[in-house]
C-alpha atoms as a PDB file:
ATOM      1  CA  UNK A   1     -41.355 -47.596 -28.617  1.00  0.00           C
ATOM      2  CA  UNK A   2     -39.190 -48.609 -25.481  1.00  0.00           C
ATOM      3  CA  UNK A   3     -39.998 -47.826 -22.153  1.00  0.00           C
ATOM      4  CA  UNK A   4     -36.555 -46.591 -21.533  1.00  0.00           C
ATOM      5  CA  UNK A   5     -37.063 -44.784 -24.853  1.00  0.00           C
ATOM      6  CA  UNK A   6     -40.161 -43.441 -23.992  1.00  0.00           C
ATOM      7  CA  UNK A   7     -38.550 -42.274 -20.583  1.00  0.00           C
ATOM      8  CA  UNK A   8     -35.345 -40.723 -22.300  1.00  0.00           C
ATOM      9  CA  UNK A   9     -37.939 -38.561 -24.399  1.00  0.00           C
ATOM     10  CA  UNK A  10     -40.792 -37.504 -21.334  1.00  0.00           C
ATOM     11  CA  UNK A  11     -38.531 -36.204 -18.946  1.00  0.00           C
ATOM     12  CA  UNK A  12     -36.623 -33.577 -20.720  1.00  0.00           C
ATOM     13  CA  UNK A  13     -39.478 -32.315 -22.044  1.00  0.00           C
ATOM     14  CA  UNK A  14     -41.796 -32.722 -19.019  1.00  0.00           C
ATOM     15  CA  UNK A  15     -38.989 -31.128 -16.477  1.00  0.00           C
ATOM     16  CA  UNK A  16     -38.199 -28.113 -19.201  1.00  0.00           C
ATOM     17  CA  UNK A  17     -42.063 -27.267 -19.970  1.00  0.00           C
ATOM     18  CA  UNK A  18     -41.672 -27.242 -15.842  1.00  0.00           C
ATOM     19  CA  UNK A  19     -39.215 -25.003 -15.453  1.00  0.00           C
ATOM     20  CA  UNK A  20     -40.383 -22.545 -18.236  1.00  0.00           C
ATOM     21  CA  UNK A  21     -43.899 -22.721 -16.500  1.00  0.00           C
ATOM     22  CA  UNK A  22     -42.039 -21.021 -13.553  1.00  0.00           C
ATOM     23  CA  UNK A  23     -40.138 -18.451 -15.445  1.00  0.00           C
ATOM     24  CA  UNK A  24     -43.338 -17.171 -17.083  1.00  0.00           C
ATOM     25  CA  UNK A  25     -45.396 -16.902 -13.949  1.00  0.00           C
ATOM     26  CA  UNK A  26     -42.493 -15.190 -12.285  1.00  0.00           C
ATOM     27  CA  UNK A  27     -41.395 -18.020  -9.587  1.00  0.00           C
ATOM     28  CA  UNK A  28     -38.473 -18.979 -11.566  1.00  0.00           C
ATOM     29  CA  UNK A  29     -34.990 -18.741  -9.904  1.00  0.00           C
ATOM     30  CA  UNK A  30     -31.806 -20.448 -11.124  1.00  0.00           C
ATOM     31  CA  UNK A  31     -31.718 -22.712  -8.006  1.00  0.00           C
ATOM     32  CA  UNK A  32     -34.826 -24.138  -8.195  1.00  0.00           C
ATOM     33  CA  UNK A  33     -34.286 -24.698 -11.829  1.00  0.00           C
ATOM     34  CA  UNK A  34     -31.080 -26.926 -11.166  1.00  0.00           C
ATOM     35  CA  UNK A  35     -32.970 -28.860  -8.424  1.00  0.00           C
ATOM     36  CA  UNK A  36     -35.482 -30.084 -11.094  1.00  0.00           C
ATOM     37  CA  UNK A  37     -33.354 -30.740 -13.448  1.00  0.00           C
ATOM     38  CA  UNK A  38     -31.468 -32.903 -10.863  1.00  0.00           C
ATOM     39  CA  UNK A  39     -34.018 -34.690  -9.991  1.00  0.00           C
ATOM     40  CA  UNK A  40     -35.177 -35.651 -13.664  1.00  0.00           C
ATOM     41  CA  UNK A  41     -31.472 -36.493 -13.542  1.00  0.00           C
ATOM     42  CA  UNK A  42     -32.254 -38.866 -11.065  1.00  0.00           C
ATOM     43  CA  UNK A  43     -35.580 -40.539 -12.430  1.00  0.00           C
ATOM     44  CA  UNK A  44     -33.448 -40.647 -15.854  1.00  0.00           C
ATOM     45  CA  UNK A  45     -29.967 -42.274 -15.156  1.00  0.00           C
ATOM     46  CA  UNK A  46     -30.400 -42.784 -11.787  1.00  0.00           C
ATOM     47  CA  UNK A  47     -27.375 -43.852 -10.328  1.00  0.00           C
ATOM     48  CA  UNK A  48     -25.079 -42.095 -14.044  1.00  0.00           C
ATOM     49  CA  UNK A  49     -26.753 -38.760 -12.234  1.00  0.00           C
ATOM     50  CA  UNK A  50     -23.884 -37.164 -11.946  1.00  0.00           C
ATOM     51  CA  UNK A  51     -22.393 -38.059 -14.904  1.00  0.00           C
ATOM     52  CA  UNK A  52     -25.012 -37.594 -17.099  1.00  0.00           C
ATOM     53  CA  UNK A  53     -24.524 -34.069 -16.092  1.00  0.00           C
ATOM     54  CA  UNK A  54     -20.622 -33.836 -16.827  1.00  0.00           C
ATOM     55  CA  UNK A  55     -19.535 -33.858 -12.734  1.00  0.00           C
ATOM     56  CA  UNK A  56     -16.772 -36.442 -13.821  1.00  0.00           C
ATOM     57  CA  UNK A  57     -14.461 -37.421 -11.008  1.00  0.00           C
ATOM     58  CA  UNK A  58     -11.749 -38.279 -12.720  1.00  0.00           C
ATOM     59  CA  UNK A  59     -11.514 -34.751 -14.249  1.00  0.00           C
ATOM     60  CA  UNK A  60     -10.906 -32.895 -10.484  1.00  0.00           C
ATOM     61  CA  UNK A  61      -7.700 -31.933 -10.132  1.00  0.00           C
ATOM     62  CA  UNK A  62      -5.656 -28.818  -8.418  1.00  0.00           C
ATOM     63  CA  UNK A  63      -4.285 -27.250 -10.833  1.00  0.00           C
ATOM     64  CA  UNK A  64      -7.297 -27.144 -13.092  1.00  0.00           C
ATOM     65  CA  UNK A  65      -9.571 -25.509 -10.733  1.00  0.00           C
ATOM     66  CA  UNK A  66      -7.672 -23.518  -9.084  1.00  0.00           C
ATOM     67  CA  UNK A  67      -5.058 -22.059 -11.494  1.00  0.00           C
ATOM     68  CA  UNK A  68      -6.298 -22.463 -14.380  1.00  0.00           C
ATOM     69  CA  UNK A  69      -9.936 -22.091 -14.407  1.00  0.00           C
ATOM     70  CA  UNK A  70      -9.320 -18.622 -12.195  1.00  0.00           C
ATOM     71  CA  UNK A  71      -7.333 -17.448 -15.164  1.00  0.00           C
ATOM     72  CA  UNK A  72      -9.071 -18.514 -17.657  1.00  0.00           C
ATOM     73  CA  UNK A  73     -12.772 -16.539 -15.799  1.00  0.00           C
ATOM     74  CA  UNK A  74     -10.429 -13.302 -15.439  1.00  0.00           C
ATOM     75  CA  UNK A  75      -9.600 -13.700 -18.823  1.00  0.00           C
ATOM     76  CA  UNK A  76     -13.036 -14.063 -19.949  1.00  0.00           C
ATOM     77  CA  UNK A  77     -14.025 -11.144 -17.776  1.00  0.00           C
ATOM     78  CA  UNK A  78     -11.480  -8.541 -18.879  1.00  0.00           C
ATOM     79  CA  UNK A  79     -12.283  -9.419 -22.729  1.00  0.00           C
ATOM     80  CA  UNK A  80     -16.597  -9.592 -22.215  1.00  0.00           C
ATOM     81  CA  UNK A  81     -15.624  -6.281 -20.028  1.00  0.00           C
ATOM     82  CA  UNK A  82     -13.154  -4.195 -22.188  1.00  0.00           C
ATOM     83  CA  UNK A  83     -13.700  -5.620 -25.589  1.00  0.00           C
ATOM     84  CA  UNK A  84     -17.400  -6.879 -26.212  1.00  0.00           C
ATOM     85  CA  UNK A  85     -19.039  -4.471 -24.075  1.00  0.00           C
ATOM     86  CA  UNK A  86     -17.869  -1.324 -25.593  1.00  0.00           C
ATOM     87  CA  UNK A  87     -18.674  -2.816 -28.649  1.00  0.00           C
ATOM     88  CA  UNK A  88     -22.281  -3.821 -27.684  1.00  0.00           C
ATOM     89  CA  UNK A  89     -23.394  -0.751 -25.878  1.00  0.00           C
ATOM     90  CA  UNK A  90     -21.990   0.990 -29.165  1.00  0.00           C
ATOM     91  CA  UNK A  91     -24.332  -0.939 -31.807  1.00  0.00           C
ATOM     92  CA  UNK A  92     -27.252  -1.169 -29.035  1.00  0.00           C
ATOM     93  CA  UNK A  93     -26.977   3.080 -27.822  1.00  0.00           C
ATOM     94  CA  UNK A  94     -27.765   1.617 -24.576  1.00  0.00           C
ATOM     95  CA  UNK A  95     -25.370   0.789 -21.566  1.00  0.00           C
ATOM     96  CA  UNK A  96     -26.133  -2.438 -19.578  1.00  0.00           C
ATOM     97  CA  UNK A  97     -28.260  -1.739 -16.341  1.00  0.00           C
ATOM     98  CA  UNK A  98     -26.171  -2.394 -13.353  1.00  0.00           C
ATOM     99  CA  UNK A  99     -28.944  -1.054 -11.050  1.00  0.00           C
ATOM    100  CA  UNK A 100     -29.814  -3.852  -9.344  1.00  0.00           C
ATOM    101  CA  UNK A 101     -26.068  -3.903  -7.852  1.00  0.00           C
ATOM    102  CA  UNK A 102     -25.523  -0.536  -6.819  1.00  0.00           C
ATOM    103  CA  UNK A 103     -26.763  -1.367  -3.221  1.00  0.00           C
ATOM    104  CA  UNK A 104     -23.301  -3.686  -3.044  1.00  0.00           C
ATOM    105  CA  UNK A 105     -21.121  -0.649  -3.589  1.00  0.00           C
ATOM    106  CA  UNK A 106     -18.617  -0.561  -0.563  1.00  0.00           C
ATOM    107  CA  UNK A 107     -20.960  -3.402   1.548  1.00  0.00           C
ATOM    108  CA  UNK A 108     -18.945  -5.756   2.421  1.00  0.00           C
ATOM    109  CA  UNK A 109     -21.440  -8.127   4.647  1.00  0.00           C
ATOM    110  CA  UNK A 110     -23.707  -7.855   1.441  1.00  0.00           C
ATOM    111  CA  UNK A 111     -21.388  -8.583  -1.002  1.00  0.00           C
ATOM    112  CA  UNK A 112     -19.662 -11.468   0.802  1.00  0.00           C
ATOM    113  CA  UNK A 113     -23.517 -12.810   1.149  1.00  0.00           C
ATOM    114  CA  UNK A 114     -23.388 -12.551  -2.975  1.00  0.00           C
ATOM    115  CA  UNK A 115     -20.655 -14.124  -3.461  1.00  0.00           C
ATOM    116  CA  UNK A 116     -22.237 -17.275  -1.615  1.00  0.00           C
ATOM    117  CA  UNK A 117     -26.016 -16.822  -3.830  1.00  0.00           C
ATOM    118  CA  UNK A 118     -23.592 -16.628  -7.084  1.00  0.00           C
ATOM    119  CA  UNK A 119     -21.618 -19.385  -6.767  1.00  0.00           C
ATOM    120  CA  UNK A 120     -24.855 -21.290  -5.849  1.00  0.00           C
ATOM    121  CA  UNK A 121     -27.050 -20.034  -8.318  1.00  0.00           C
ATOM    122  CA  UNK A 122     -24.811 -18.825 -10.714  1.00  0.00           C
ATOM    123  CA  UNK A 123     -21.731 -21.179 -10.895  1.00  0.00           C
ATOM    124  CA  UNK A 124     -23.330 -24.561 -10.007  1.00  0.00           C
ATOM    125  CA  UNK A 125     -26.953 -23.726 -11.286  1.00  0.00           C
ATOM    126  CA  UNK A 126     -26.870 -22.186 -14.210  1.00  0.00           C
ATOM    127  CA  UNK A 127     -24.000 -24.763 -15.342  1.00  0.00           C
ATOM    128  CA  UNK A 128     -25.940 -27.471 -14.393  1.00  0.00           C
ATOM    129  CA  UNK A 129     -29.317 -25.953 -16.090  1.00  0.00           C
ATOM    130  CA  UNK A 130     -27.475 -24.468 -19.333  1.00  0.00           C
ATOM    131  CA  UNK A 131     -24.538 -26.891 -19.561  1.00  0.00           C
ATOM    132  CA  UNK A 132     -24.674 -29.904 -18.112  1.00  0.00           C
ATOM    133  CA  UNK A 133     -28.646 -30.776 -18.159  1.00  0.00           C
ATOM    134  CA  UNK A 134     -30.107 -28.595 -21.593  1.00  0.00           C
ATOM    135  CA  UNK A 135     -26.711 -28.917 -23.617  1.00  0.00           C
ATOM    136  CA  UNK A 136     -26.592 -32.383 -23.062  1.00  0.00           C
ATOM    137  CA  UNK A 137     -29.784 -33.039 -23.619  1.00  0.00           C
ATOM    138  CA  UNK A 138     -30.065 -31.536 -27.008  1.00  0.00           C
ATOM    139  CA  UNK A 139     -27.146 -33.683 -28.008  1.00  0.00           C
ATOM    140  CA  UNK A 140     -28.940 -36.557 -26.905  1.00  0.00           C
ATOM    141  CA  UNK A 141     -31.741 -35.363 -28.954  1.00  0.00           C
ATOM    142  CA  UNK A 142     -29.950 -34.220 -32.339  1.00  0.00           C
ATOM    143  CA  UNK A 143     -26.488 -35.409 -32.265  1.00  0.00           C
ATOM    144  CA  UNK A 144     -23.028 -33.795 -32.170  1.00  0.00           C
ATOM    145  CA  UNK A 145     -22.395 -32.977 -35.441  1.00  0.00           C
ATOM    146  CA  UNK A 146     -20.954 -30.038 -36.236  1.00  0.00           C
ATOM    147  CA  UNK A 147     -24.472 -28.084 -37.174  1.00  0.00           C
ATOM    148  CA  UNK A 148     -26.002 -29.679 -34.282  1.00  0.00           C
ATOM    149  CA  UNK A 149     -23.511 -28.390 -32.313  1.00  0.00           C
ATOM    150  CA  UNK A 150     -23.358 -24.406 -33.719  1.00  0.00           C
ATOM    151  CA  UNK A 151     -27.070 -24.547 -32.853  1.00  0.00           C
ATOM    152  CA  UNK A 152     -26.621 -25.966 -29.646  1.00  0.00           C
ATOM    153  CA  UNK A 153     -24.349 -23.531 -28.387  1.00  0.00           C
ATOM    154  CA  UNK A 154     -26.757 -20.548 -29.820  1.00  0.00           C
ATOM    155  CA  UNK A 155     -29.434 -21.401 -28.923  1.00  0.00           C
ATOM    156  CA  UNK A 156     -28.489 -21.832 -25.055  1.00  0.00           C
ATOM    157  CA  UNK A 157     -26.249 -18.600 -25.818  1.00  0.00           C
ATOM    158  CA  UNK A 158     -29.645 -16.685 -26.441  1.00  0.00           C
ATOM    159  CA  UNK A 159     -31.515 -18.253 -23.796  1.00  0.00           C
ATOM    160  CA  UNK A 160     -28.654 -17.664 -20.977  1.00  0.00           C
ATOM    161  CA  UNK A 161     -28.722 -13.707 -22.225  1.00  0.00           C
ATOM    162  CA  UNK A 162     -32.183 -13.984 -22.178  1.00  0.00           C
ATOM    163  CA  UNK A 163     -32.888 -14.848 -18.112  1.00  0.00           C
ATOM    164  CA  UNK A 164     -30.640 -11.976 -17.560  1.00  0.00           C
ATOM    165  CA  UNK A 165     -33.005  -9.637 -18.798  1.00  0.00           C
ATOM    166  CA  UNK A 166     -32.875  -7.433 -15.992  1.00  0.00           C
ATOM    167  CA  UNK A 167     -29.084  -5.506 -17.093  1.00  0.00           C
ATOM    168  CA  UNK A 168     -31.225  -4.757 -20.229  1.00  0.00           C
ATOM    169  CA  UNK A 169     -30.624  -5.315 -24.214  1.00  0.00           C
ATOM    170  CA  UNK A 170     -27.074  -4.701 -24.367  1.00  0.00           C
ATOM    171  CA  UNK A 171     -26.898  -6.718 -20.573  1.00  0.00           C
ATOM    172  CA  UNK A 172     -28.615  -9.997 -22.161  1.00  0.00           C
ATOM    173  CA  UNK A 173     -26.203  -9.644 -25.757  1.00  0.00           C
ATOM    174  CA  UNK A 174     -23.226  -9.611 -23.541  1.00  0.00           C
ATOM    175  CA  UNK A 175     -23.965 -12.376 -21.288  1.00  0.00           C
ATOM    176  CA  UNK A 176     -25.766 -14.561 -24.515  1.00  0.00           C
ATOM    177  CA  UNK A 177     -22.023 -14.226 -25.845  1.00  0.00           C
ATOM    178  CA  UNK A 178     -20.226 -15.082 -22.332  1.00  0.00           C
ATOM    179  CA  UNK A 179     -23.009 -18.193 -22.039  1.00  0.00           C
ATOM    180  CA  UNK A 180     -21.392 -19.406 -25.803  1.00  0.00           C
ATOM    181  CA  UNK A 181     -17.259 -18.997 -24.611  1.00  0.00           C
ATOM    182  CA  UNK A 182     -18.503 -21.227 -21.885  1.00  0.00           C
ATOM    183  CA  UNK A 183     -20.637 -23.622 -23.894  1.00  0.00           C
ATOM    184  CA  UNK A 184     -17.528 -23.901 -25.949  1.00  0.00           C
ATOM    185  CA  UNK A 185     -15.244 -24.693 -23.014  1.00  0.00           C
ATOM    186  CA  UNK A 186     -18.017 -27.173 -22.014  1.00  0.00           C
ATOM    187  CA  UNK A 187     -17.429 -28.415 -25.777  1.00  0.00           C
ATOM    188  CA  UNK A 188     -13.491 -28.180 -25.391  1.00  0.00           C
ATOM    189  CA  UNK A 189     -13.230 -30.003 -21.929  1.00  0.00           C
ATOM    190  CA  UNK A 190     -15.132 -32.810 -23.172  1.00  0.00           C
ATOM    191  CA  UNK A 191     -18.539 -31.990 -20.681  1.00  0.00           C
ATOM    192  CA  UNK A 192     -15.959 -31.118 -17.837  1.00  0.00           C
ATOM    193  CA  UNK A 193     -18.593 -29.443 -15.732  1.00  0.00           C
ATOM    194  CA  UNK A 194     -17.000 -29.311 -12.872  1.00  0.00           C
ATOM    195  CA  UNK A 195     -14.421 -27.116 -15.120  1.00  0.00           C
ATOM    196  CA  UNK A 196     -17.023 -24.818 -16.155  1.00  0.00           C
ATOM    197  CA  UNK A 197     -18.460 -24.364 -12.388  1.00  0.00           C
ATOM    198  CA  UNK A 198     -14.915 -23.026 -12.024  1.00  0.00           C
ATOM    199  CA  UNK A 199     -14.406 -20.719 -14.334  1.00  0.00           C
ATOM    200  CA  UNK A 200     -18.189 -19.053 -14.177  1.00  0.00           C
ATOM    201  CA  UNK A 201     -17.351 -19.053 -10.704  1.00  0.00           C
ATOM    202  CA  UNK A 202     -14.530 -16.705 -11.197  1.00  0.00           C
ATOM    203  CA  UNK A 203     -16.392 -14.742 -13.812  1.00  0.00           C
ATOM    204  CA  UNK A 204     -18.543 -13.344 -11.513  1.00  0.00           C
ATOM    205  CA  UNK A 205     -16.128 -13.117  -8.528  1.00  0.00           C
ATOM    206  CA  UNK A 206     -14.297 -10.927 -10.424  1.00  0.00           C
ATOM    207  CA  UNK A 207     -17.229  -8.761 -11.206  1.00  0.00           C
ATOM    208  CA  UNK A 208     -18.265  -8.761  -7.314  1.00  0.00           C
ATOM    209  CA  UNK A 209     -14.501  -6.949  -6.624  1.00  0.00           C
ATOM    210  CA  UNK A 210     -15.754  -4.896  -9.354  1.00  0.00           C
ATOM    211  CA  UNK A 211     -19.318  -4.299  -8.010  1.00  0.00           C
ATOM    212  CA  UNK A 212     -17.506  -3.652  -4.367  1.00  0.00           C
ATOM    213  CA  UNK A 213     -15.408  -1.226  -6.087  1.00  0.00           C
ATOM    214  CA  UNK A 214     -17.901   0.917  -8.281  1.00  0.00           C
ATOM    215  CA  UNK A 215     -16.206  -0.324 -11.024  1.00  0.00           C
ATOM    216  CA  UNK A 216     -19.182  -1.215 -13.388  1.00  0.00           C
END
């Protein structure tokens, strides 16, 4: 076997056995999950880094991040919020635990100070974790066939529901089924990540307004 071979194949595996080593022992947060994955990145395709991840240059443009990408998260938002979620809190008996964000109701200083930690940890790190780094990877790994593909974006669906664990069962199906639409714009756009940053982004600014509101 090749070095660079051998390399390709240690990495992944070494820097996701790392990162699931701190979600089990309770360290784990988004942002420190993107910063490893950045670095094995790094060590990987060194100076492709970016790339590798989908942050293609020649894919930034105006009206793509800011017109379309903001319609396309409110979209997203208004169907997960007024179509799936009725739906899954029907089949699951359970409503999705917004606890955690009742303290934001009517703050403004604390929700402006979300909106920075979610576009860090949500928009950029969870798209770089989910998206750019483990979807990627997998299609390294197995191909992009059509069945490699359908697993790739379920699986990754699951596991993004999953680390939201805290809005409960019907919390984690609803966000496993947001992760896939965005795994599939991922797909769409060609590993656009910068795209995807976007559009997450807007996801969840949409739900801060709707936090700030009581709306949820």
């Amino acid at each position: 076997m090749k070095k660079t071979s051998l390399k390709a194949k240690l990495i992944p595996v070494i820097s996701i056995i790392l990162c699931c080593i701190l979600y089990f022992s309770g360290y784990f947060q988004m942002i420190i999950a993107a910063l490893i994955l950045l670095v094995a990145s790094a060590i990987e395709y060194k100076k492709e880094l970016f790339s590798s991840l989908g942050f293609q240059r020649k894919r930034i443009n105006v009206k793509g991040l800011l017109i379309i990408a903001p319609l396309l998260g409110i979209a997203i938002f208004l169907f997960s919020g007024y179509v799936m979620m009725p739906i899954v809190t029907y089949l699951t008996g359970q409503p999705i635990d917004y606890s955690e964000f009742e303290t934001y109701k009517g703050n403004l200083p604390a929700i402006l100070g979300l909106f920075v930690y979610v576009w860090l940890s949500g928009a950029f790190g969870e798209e770089i974790v989910f998206r750019g780094y483990l979807m990627r990877q997998f299609t390294k790994f197995f191909g992009s066939r059509k069945i490699s593909l359908v697993i790739n974006i379920l699986l990754f669906g699951f596991l993004f529901g999953w680390v939201h664990a805290y809005q409960g069962i019907s919390g984690q199906i609803l966000t496993g089924i947001t992760g896939m639409i965005l795994a599939v714009i991922f797909h769409i756009r060609k590993n656009d990540l910068w795209f995807n940053i976007a559009v997450h982004g807007f996801i969840d600014t949409v739900a801060l307004v709707y936090m700030y509101y009581g709306w949820l």
